[in-house]
Protein backbone atom coordinates (compact mmCIF):
# COMPACT_ATOMS: atom_id res chain seq x y z
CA UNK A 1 -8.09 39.95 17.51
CA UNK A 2 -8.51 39.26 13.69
CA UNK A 3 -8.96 35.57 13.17
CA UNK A 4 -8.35 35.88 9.01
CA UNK A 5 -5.37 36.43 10.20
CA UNK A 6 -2.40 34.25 11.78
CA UNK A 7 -0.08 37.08 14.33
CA UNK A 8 3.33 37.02 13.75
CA UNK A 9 3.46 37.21 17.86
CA UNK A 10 1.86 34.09 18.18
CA UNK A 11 4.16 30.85 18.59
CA UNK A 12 2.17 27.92 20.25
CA UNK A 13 2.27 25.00 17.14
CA UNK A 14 -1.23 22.99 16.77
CA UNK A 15 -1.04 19.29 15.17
CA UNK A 16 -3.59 18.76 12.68
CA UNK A 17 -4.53 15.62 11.88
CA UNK A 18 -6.81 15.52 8.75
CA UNK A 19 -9.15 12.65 8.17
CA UNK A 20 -7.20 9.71 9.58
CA UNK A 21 -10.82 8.02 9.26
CA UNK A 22 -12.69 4.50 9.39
CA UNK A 23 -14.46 6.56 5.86
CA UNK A 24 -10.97 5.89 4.30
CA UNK A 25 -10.47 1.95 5.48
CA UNK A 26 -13.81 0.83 4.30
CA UNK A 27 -13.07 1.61 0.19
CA UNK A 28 -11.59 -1.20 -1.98
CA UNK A 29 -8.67 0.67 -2.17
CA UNK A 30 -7.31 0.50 0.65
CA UNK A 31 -5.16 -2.62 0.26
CA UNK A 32 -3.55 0.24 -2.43
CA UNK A 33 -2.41 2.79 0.63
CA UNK A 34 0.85 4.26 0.69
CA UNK A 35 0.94 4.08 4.48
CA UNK A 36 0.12 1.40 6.21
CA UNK A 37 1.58 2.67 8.97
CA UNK A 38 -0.30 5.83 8.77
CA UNK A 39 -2.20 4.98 12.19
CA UNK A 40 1.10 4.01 13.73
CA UNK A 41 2.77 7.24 12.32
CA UNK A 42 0.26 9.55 13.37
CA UNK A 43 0.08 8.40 16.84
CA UNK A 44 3.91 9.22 17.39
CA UNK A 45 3.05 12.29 16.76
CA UNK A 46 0.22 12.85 18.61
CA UNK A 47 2.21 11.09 21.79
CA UNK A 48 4.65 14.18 20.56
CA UNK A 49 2.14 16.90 20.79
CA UNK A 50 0.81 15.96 24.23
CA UNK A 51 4.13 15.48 25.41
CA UNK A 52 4.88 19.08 24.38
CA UNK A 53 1.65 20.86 25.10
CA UNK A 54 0.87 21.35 21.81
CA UNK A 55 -2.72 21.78 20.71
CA UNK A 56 -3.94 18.51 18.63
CA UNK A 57 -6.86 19.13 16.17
CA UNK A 58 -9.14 16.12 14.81
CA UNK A 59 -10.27 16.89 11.81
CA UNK A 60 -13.17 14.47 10.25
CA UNK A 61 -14.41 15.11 6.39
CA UNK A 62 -18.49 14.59 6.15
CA UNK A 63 -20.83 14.47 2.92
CA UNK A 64 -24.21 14.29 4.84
CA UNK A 65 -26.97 12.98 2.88
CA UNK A 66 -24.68 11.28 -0.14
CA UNK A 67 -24.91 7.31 1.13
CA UNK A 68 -21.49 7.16 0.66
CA UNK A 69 -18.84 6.24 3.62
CA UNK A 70 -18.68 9.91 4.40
CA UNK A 71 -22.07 10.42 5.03
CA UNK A 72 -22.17 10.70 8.78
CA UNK A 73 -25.45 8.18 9.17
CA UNK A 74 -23.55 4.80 8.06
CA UNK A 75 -20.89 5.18 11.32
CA UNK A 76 -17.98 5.73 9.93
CA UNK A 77 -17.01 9.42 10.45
CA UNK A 78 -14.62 8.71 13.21
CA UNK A 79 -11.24 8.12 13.78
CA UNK A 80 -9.58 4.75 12.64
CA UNK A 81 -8.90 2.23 15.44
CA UNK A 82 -6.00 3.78 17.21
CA UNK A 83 -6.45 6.72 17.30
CA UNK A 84 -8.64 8.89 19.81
CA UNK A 85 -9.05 12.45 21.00
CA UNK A 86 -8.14 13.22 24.81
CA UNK A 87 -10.29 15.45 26.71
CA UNK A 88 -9.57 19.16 25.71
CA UNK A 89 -9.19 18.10 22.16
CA UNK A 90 -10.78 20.00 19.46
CA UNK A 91 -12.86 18.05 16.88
CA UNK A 92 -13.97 20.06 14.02
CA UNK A 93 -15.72 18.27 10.87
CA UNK A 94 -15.31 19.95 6.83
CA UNK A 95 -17.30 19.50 4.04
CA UNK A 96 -14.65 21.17 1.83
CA UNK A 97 -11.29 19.54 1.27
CA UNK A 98 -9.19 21.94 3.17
CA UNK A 99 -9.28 22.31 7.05
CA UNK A 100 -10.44 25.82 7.25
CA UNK A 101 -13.13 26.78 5.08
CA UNK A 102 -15.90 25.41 6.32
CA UNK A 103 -15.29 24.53 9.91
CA UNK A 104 -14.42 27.58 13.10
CA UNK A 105 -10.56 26.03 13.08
CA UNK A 106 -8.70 29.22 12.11
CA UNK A 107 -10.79 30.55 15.36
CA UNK A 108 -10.00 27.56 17.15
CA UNK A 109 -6.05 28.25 16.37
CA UNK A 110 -6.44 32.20 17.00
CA UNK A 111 -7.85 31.65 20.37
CA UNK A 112 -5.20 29.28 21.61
CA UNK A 113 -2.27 31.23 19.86
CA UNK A 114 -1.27 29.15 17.38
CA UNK A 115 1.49 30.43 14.90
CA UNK A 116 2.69 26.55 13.59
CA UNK A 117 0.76 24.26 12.21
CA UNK A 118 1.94 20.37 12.05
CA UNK A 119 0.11 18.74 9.07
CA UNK A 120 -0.21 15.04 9.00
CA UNK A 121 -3.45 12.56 7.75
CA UNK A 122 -5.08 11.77 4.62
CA UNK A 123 -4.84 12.49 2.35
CA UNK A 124 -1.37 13.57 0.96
CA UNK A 125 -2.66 15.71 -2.17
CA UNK A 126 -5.64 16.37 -1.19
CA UNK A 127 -7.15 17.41 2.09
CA UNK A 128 -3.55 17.54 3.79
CA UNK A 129 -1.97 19.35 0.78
CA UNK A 130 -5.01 21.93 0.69
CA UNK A 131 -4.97 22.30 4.64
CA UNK A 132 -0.91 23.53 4.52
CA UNK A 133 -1.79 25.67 1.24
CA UNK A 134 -4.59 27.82 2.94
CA UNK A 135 -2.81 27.62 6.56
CA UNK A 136 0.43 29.14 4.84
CA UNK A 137 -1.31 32.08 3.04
CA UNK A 138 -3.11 32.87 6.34
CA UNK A 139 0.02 33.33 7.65
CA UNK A 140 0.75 30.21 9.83
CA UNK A 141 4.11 28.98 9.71
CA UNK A 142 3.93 25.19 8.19
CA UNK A 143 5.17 21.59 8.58
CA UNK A 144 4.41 19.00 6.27
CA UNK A 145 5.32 15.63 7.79
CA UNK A 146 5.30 13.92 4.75
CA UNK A 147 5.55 10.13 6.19
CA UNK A 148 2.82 10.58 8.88
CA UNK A 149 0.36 11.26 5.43
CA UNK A 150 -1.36 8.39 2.77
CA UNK A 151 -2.55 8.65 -0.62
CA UNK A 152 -3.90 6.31 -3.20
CA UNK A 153 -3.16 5.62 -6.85
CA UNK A 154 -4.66 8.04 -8.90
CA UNK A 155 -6.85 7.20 -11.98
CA UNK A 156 -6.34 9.12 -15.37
CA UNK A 157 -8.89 11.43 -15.94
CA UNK A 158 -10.14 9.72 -19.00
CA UNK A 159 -10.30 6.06 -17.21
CA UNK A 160 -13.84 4.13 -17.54
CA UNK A 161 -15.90 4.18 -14.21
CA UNK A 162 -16.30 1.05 -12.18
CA UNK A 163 -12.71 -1.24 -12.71
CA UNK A 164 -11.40 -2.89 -9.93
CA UNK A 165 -8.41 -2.27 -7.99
CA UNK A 166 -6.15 -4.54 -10.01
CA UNK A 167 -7.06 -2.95 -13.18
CA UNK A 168 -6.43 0.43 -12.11
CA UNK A 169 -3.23 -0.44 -11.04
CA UNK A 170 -2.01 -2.22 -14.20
CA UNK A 171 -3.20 1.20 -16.33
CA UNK A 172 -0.07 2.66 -16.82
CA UNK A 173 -1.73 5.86 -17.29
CA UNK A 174 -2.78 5.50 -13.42
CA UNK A 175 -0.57 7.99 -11.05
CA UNK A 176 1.11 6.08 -8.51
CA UNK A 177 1.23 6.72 -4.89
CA UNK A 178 5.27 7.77 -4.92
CA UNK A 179 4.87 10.10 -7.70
CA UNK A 180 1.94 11.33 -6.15
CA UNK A 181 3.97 11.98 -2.41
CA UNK A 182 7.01 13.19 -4.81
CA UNK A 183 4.62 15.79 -6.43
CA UNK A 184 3.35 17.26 -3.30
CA UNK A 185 6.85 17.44 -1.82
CA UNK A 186 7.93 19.46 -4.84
CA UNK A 187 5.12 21.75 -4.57
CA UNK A 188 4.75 22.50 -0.98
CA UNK A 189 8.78 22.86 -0.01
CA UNK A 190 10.06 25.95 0.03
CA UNK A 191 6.29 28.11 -0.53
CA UNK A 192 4.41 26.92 1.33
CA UNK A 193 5.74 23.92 3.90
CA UNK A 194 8.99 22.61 5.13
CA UNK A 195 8.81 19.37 4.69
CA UNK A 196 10.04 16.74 7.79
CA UNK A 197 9.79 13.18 9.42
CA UNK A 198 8.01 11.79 12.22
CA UNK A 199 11.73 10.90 13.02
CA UNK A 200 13.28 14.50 12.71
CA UNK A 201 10.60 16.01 14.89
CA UNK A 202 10.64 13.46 17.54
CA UNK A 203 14.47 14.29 17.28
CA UNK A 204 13.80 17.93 18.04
């Protein structure tokens, strides 16, 4: 079977949970998270996915080598307190921001038939956003679960290296976290993602 390739036959749905990480918890801006509840969030649905038989993907982002909290040899390339894979599992570990390109989880999905793909993690532009924008053009059919994601405020491009949390925030130039979740929404619905709850899939 062609793994570039999502079949149309296929209809098992994988949750993906993207880089809900101690990496993330350890920065300065943290206290600036959209989520707080992301652990909380994310665990509903993983409780959901078991519950289901669904397949539940960890994915964990690594910089190897960089001394920064990504780089696997400081300990913190693993999930946050919380949250834990079960036996059976996949783990699969990027060095790009999206899911797929540099790990084996498109043959991961192909080889337990995966045709929907449940997006959650951190975060919300970024890795998550990326994820559901390759996943849809490979043909998977996608769900953005827009409150089970975090971000952070968002510096102007121009800002000077090096200010503190505080001072980033009081830049009015600096993109905030809702018009950050508000952007993705608008980008995602409708091309590429429909957009849902923790509380609407729990629903059914």
């Amino acid at each position: 079977m062609e793994i570039t390739q999502a079949s149309a036959a296929t209809t098992r749905t994988a949750l993906i949970v993207i880089d809900v990480q101690e990496s993330f918890r350890r920065y300065d801006n943290w206290p600036s998270v959209s989520n707080p509840q992301i652990v909380e969030q994310v665990d509903r649905l993983v409780r959901l996915a078991r519950a289901k038989g669904d397949l539940v993907v960890w994915v964990l982002h690594s910089e190897p080598g960089t001394g920064n909290l990504f780089d696997p040899a400081l300990g913190h390339v693993h999930p946050i307190e919380g949250l834990a894979p079960i036996d059976g599992e996949p783990v699969v570990t990027k060095t790009s921001h999206n899911a797929f390109t540099t790990t084996n989880l498109q043959q991961l999905l192909v080889q337990h038939g995966v045709g929907e793909l449940v997006i959650c993690g951190i975060r919300t532009e970024q890795c998550c956003e990326t994820t559901t924008r390759v996943g849809s053009d490979l043909g998977y059919q996608v769900v953005f679960v827009t409150d089970a994601t975090a971000t952070h405020p968002i510096e102007h491009r121009d800002a000077p290296a090096g200010r503190s949390l505080a001072e980033i925030l009081a830049d009015p130039r600096t993109l905030g976290t809702a018009e950050i979740i508000a952007r993705t929404e608008y980008a995602l619905a409708g091309r590429f993602a429909r957009i849902a709850t923790v509380a609407e899939l729990e629903q059914g």
